[in-house]
PDB file of N, CA and C in Angstrom:
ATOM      1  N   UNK A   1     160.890  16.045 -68.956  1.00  0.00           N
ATOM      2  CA  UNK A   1     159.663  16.220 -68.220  1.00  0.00           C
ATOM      3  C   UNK A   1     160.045  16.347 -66.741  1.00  0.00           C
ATOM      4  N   UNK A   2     159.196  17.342 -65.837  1.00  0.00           N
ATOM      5  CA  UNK A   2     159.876  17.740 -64.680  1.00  0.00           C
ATOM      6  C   UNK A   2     158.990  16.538 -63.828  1.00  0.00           C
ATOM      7  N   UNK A   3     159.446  16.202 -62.793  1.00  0.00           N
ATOM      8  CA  UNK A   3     158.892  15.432 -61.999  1.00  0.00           C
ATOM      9  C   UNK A   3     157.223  16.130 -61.223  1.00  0.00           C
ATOM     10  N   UNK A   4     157.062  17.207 -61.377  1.00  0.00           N
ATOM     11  CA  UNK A   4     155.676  17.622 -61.130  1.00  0.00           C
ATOM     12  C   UNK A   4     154.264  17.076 -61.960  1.00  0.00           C
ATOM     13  N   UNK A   5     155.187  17.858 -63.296  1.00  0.00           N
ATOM     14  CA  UNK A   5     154.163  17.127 -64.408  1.00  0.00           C
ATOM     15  C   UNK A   5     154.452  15.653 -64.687  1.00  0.00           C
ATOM     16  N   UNK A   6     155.418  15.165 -63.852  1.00  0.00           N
ATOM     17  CA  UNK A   6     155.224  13.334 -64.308  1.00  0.00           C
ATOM     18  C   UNK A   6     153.771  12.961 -63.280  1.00  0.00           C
ATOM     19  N   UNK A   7     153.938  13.828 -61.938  1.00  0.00           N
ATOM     20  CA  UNK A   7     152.924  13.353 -61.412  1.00  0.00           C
ATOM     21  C   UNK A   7     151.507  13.835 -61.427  1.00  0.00           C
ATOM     22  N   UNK A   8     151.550  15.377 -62.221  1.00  0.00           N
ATOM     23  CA  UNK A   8     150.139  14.892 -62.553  1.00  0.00           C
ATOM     24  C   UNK A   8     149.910  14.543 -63.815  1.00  0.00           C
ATOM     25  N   UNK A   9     150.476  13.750 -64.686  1.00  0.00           N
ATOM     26  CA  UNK A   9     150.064  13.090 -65.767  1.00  0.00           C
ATOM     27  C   UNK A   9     149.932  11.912 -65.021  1.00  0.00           C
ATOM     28  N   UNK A  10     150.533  11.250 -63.925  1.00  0.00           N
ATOM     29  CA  UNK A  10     149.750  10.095 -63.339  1.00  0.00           C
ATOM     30  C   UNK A  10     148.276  10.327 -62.643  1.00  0.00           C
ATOM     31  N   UNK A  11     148.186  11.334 -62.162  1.00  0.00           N
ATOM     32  CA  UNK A  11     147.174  12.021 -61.547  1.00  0.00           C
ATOM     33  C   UNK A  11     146.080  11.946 -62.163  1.00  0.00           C
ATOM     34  N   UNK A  12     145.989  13.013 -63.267  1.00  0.00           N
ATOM     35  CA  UNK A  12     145.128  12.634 -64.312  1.00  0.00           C
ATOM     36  C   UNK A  12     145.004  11.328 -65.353  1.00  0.00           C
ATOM     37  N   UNK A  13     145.823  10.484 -65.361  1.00  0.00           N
ATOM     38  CA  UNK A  13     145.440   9.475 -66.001  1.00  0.00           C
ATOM     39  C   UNK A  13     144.713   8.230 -65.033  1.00  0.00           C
ATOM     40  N   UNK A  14     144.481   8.401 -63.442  1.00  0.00           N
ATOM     41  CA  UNK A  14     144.230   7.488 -62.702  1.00  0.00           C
ATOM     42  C   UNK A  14     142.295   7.845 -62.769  1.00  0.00           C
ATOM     43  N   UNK A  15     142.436   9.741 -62.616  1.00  0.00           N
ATOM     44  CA  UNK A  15     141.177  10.148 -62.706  1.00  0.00           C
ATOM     45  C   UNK A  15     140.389   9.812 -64.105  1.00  0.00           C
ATOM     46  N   UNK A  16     141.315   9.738 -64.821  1.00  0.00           N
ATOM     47  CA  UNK A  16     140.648   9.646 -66.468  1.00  0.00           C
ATOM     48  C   UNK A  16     140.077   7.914 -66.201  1.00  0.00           C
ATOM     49  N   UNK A  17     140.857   6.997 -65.373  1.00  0.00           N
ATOM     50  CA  UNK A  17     140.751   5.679 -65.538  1.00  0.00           C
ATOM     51  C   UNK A  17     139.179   5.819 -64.666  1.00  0.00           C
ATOM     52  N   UNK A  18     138.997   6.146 -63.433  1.00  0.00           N
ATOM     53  CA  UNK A  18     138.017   6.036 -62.605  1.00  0.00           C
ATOM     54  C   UNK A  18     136.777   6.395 -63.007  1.00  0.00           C
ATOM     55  N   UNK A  19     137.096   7.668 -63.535  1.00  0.00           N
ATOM     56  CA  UNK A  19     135.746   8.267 -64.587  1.00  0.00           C
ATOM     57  C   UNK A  19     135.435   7.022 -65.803  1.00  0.00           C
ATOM     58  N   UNK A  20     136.263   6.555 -66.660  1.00  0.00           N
ATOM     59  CA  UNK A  20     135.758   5.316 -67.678  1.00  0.00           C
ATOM     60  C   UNK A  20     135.242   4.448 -66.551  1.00  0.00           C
ATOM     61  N   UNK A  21     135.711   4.095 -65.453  1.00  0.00           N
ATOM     62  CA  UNK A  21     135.121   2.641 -65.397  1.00  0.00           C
ATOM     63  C   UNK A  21     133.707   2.734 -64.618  1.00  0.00           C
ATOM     64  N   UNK A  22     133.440   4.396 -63.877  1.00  0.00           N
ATOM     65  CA  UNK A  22     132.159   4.408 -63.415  1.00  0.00           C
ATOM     66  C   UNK A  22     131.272   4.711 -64.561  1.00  0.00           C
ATOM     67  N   UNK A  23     131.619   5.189 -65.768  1.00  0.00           N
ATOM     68  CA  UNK A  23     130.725   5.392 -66.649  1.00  0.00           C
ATOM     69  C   UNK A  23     130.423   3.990 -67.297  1.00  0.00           C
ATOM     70  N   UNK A  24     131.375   3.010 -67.380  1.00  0.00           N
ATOM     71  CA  UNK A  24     131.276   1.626 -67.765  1.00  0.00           C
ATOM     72  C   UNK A  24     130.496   0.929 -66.952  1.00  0.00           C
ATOM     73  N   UNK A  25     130.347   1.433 -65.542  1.00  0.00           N
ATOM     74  CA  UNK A  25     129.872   0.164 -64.845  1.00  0.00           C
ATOM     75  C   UNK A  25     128.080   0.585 -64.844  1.00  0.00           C
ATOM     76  N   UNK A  26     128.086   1.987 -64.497  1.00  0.00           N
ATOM     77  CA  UNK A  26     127.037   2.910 -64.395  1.00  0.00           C
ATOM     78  C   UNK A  26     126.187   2.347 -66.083  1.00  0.00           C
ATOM     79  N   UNK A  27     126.785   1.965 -67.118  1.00  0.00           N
ATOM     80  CA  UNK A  27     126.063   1.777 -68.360  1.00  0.00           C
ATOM     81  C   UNK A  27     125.509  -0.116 -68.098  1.00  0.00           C
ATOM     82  N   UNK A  28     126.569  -0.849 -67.493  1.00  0.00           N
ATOM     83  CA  UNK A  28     126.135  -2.287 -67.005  1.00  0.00           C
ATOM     84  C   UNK A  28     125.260  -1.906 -66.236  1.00  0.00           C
ATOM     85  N   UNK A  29     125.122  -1.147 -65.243  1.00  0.00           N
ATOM     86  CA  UNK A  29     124.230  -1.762 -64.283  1.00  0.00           C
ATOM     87  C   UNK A  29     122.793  -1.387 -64.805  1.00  0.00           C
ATOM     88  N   UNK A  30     122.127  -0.276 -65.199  1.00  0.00           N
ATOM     89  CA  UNK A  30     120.993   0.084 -66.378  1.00  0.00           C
ATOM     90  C   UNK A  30     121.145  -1.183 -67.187  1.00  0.00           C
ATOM     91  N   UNK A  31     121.593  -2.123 -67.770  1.00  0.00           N
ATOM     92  CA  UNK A  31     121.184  -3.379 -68.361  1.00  0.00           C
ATOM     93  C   UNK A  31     120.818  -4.389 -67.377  1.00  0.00           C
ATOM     94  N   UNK A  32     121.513  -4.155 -65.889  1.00  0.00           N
ATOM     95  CA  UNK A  32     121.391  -5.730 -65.430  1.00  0.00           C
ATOM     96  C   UNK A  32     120.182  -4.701 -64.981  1.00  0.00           C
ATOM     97  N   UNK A  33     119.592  -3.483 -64.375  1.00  0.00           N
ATOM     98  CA  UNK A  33     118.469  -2.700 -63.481  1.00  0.00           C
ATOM     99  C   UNK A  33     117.287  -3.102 -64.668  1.00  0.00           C
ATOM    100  N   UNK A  34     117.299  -3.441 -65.976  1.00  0.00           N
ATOM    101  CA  UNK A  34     116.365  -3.302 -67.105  1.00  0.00           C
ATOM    102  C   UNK A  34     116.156  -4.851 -66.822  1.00  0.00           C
ATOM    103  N   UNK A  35     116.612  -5.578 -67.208  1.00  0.00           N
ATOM    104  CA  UNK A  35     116.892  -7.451 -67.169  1.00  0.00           C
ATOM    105  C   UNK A  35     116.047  -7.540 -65.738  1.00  0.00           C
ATOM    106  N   UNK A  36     116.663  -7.000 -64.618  1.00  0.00           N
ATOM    107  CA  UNK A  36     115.597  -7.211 -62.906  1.00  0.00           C
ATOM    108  C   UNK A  36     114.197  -6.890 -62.947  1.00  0.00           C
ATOM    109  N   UNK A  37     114.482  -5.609 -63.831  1.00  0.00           N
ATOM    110  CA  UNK A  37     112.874  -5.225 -63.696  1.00  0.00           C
ATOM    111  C   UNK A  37     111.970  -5.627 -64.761  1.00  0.00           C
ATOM    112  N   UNK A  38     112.679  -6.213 -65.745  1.00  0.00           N
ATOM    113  CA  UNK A  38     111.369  -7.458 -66.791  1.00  0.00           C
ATOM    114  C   UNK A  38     111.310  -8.445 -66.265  1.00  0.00           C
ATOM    115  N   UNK A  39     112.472  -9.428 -65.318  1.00  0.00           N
ATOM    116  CA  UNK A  39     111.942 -10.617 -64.802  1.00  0.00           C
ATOM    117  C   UNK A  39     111.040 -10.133 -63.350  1.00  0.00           C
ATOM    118  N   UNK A  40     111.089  -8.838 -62.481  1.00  0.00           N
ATOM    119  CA  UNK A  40     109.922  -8.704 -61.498  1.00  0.00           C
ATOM    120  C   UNK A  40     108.795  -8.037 -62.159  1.00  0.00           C
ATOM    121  N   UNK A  41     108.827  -7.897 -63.483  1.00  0.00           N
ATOM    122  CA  UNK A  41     107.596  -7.838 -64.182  1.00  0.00           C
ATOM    123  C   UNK A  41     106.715  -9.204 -64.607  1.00  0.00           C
ATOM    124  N   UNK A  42     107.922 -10.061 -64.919  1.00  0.00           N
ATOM    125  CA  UNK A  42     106.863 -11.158 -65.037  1.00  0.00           C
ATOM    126  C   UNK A  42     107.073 -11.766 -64.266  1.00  0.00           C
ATOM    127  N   UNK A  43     107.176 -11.772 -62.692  1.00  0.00           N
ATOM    128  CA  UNK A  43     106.934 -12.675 -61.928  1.00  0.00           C
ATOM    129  C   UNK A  43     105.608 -11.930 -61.397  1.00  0.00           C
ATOM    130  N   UNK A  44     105.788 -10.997 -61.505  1.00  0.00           N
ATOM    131  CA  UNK A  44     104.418  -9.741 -60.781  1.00  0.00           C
ATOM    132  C   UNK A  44     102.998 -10.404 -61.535  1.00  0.00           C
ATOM    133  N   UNK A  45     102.977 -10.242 -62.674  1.00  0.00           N
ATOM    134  CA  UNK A  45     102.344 -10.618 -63.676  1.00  0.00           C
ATOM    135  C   UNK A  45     101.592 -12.221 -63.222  1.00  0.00           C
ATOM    136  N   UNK A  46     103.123 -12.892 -63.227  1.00  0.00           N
ATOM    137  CA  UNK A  46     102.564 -14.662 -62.817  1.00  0.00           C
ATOM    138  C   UNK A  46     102.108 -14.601 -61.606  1.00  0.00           C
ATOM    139  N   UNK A  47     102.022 -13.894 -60.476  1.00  0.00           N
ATOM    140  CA  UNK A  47     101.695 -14.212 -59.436  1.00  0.00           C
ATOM    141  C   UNK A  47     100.024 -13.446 -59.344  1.00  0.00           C
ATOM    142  N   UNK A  48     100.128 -12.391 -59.982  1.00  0.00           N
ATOM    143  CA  UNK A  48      98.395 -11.682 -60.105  1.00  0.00           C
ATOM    144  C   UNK A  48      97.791 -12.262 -60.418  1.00  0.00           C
ATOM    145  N   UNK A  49      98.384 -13.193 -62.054  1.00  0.00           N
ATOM    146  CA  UNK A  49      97.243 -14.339 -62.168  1.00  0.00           C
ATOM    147  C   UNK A  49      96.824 -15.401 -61.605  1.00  0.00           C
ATOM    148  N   UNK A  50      98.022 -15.929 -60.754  1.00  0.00           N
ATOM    149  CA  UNK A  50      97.746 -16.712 -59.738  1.00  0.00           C
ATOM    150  C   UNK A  50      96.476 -16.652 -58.643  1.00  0.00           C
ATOM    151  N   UNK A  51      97.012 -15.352 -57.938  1.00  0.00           N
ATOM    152  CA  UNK A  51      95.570 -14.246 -57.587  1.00  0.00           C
ATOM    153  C   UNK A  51      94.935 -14.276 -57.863  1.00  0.00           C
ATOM    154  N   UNK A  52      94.540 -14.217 -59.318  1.00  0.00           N
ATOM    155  CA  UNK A  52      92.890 -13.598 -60.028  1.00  0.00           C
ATOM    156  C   UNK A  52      92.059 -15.272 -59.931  1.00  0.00           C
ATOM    157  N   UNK A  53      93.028 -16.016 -59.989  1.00  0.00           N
ATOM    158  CA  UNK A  53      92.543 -17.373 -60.403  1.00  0.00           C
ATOM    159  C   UNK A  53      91.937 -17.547 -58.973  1.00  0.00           C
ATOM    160  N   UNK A  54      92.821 -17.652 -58.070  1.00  0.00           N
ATOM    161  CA  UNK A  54      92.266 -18.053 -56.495  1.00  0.00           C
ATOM    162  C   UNK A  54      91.341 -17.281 -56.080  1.00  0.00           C
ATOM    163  N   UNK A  55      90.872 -15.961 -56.480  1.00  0.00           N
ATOM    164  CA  UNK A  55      89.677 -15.422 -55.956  1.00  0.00           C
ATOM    165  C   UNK A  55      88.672 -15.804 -56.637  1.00  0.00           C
ATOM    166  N   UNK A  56      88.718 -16.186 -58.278  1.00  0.00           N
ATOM    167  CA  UNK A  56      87.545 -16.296 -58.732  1.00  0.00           C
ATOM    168  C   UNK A  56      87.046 -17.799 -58.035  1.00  0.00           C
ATOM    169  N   UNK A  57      87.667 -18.759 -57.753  1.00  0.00           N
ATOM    170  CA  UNK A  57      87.626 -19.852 -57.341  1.00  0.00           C
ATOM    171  C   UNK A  57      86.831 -19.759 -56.128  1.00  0.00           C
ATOM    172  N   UNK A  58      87.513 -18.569 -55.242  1.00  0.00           N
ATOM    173  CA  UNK A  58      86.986 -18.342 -54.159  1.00  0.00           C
ATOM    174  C   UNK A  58      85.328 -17.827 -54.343  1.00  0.00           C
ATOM    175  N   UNK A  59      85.204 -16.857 -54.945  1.00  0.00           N
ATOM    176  CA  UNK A  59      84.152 -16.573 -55.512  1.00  0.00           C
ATOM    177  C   UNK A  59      83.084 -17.195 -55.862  1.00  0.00           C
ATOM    178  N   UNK A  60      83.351 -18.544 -56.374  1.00  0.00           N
ATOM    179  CA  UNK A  60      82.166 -19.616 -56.763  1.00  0.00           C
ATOM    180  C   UNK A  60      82.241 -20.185 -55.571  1.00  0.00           C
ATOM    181  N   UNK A  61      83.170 -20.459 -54.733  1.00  0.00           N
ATOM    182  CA  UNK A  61      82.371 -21.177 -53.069  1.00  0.00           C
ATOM    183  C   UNK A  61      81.495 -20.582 -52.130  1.00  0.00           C
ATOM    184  N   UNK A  62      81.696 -18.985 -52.727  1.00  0.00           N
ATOM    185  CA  UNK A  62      81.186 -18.421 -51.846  1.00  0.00           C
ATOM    186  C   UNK A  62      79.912 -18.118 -52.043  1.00  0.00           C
ATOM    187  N   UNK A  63      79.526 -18.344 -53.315  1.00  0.00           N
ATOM    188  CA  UNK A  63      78.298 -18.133 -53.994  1.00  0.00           C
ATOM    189  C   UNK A  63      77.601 -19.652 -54.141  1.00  0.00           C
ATOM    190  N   UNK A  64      78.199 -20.786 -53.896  1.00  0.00           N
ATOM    191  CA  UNK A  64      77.449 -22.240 -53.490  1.00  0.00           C
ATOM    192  C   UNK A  64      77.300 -22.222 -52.259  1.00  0.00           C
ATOM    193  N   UNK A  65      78.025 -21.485 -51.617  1.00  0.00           N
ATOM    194  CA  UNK A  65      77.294 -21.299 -49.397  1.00  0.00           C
ATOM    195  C   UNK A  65      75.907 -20.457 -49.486  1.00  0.00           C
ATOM    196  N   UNK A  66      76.142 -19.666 -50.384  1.00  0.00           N
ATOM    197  CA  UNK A  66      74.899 -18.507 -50.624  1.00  0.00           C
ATOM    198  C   UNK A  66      73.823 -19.239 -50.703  1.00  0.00           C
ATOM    199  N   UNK A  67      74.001 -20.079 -51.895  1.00  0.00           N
ATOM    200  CA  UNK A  67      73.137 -20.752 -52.497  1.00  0.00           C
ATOM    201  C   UNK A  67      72.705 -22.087 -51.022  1.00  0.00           C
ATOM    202  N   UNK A  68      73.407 -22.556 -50.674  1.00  0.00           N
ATOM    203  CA  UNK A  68      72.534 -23.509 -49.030  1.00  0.00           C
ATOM    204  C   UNK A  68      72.257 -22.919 -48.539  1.00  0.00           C
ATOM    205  N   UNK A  69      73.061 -21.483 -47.791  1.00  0.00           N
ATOM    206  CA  UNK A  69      72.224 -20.857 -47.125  1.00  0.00           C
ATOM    207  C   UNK A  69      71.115 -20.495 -46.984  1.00  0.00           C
ATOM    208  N   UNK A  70      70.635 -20.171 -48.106  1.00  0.00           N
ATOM    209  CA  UNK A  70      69.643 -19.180 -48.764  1.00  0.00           C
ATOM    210  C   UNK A  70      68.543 -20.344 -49.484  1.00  0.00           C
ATOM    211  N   UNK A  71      68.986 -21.953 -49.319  1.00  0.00           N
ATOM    212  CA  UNK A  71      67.927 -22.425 -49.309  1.00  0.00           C
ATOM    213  C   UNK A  71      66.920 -22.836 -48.142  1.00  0.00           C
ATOM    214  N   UNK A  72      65.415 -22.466 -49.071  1.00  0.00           N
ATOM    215  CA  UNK A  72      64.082 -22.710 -48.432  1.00  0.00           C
ATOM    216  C   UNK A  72      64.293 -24.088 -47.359  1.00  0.00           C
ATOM    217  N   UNK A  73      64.271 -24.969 -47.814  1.00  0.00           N
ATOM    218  CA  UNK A  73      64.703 -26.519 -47.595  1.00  0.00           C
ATOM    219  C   UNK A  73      65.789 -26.640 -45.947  1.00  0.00           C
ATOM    220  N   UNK A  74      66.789 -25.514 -46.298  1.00  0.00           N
ATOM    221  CA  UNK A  74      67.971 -25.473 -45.027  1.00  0.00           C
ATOM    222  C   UNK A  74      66.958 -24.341 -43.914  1.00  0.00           C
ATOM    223  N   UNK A  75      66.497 -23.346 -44.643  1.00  0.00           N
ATOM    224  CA  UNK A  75      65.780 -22.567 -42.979  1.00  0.00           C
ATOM    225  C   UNK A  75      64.768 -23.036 -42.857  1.00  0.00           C
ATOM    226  N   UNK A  76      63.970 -23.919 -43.221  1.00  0.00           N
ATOM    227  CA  UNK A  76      63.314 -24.686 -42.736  1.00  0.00           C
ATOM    228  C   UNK A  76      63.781 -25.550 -41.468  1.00  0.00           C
ATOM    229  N   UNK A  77      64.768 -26.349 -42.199  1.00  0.00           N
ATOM    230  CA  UNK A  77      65.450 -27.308 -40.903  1.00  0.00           C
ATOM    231  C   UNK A  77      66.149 -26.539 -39.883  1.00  0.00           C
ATOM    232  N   UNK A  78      66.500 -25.425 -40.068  1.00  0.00           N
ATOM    233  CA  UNK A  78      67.189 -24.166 -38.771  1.00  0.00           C
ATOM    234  C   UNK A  78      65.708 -23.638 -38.051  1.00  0.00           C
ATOM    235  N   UNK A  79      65.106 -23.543 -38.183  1.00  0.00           N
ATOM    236  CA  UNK A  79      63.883 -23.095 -37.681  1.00  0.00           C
ATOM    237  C   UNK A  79      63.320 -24.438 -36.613  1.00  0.00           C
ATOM    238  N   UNK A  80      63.115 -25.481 -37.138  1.00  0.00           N
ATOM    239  CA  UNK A  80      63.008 -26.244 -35.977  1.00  0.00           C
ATOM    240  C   UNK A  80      63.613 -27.102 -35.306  1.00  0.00           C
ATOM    241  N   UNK A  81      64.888 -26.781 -35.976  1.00  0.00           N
ATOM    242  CA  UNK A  81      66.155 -27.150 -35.057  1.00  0.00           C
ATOM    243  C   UNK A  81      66.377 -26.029 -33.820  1.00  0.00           C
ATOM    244  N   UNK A  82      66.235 -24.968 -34.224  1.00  0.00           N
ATOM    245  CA  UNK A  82      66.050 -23.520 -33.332  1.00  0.00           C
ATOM    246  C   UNK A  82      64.681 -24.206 -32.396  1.00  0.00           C
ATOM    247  N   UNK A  83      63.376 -24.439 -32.685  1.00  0.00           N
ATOM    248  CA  UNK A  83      62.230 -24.741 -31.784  1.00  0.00           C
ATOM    249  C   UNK A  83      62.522 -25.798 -30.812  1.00  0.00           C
ATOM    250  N   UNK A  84      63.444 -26.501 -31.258  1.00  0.00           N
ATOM    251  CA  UNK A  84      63.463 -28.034 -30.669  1.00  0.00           C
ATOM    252  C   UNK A  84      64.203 -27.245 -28.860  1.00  0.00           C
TER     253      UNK A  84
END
């Protein structure tokens, strides 16, 4: 074997190595990119409901202010608290 072709049979066997290991790593990382994006799916998930919970919550306070506000009994007492 002449010393040309010794070196590109190293040549090509370094390229043959680089090509496996980006296709190896390129196939890991699509598992760990799949694994990230189901656990920021369910953190997305846990935190909306978190959300949905705190507005509806919010929602009923805001509808018991309605409810004083909007009682007869309270603009009564604003009315001649206003006259006084």
């Amino acid at each position: 074997m002449s010393p040309f072709v010794f070196v590109l049979w190293i040549i090509f066997m370094c390229c043959a190595t680089a090509v496996t290991l980006a296709l190896l790593s390129g196939l890991g990382g699509r598992r760990r990119s799949q694994k990230a994006e189901a656990k920021l799916r369910a953190d997305w998930a846990q935190s909306t409901a978190a959300l949905r919970e705190e507005v509806n919550a919010l929602r009923a306070r805001v509808a018991t202010l309605e409810k004083i506000v909007t009682d007869p009994a309270a603009q009564l007492k604003t009315e001649i608290e206003r006259l006084r």
